[in-house]
Protein backbone atom coordinates (compact mmCIF):
# COMPACT_ATOMS: atom_id res chain seq x y z
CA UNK A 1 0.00 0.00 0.00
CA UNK A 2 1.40 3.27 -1.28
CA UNK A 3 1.44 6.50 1.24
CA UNK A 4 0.98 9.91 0.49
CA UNK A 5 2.09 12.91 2.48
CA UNK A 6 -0.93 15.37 3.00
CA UNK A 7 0.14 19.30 2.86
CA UNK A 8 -2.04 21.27 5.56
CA UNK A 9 -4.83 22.57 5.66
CA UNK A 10 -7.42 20.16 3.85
CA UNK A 11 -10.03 21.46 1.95
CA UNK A 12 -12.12 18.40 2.20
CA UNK A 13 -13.19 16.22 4.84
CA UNK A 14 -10.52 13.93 6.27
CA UNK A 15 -12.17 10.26 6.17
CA UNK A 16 -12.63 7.86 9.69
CA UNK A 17 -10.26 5.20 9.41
CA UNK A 18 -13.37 3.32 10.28
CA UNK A 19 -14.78 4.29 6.81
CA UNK A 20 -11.79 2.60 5.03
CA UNK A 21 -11.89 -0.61 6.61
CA UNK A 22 -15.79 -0.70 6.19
CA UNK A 23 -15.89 0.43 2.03
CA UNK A 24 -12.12 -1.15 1.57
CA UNK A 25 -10.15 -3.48 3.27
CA UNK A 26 -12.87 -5.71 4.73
CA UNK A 27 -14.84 -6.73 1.73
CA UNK A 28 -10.99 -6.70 -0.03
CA UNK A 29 -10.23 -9.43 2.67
CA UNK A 30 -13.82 -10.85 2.84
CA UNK A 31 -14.60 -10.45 6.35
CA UNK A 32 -17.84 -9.44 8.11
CA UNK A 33 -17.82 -7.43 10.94
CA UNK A 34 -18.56 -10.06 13.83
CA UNK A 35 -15.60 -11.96 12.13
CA UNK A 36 -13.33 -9.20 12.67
CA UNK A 37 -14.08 -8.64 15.88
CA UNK A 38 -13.51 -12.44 16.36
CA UNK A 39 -10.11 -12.06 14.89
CA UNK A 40 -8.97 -9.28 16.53
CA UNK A 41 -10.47 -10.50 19.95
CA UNK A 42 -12.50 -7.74 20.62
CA UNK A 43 -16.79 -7.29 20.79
CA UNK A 44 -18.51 -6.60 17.54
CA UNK A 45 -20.12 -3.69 19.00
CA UNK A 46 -16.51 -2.41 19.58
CA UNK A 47 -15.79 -2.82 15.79
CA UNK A 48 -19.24 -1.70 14.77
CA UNK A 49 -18.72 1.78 16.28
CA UNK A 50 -15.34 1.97 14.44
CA UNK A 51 -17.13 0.92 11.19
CA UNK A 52 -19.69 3.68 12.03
CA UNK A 53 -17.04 6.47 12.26
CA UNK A 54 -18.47 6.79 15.80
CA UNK A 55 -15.18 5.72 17.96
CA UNK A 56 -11.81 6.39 17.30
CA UNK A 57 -8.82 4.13 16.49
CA UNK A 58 -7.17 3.63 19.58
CA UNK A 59 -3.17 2.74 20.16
CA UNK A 60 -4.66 -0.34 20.84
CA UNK A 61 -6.98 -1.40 18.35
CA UNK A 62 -4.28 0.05 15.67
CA UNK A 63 -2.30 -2.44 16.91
CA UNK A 64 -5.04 -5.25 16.54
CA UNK A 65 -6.01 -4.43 12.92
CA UNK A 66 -2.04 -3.59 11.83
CA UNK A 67 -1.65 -7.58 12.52
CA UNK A 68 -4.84 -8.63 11.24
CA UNK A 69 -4.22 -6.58 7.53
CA UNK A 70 -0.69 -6.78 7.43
CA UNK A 71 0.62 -3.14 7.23
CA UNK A 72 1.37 -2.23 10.90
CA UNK A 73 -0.34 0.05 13.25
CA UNK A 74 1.33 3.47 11.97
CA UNK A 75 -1.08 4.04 9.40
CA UNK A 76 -4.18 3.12 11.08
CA UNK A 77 -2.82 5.93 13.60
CA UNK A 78 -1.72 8.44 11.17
CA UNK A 79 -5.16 8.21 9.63
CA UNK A 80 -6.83 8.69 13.10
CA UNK A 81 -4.59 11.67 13.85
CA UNK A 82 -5.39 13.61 10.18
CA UNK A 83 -9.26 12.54 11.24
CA UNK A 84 -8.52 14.66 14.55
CA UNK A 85 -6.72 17.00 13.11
CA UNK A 86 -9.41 17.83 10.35
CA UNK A 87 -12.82 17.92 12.64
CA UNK A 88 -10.55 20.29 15.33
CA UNK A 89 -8.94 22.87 13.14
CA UNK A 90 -12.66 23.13 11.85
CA UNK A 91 -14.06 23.33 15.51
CA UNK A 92 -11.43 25.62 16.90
CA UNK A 93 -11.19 27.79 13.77
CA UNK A 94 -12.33 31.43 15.21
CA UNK A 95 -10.05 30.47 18.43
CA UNK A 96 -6.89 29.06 16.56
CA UNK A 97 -7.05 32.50 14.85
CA UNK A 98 -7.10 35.04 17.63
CA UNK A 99 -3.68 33.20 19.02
CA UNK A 100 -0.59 35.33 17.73
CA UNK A 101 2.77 32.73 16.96
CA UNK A 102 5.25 33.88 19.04
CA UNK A 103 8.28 34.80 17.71
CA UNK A 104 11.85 33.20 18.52
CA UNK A 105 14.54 35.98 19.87
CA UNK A 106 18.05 35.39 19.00
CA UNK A 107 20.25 35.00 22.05
């Protein structure tokens, strides 16, 4: 699986990790839901709510599906963290911009 560096900011929605594995990689690997949960020894209503873009990927659970696919947990994170990243910059937007950078002083 190729990966692609993302320049900030995004115009368009960043996408739940837990729309990926639903619309990709588990029909790619032909696996329901309560089988991937069985797999990756967790409940299915733990794995539904990722599939629903409701919970985030945890530490944890990238570490679970990184063994199950293959690839490792660092993208299942990074794609959790540009997720984040997205929804706050949105949220925090009129806040983010009232904060001046501070600027470094030579010593």
């Amino acid at each position: 699986m190729t990966e692609y560096n993302v320049k900030r900011p995004l115009k368009r929605p960043s996408i739940h990790p837990g729309e990926i594995l639903r619309q990709d990689v588990l029909p790619a690997l032909g696996l329901s839901a309560s089988e991937t949960a069985r797999r990756l020894g967790v409940s299915r209503q733990q794995v539904h709510r990722i599939l629903a873009c409701t919970h985030p990927i945890t530490v944890e659970m990238a570490l679970r599906i990184g063994k199950l696919v293959g690839n490792g947990p660092g993208l299942w994170l990074r794609l959790q963290q540009h997720y984040d990243l997205w929804r706050m910059e949105r949220g925090l937007k009129s806040e983010l911009e009232k904060i001046e950078p501070a600027e470094v002083t030579p010593t």
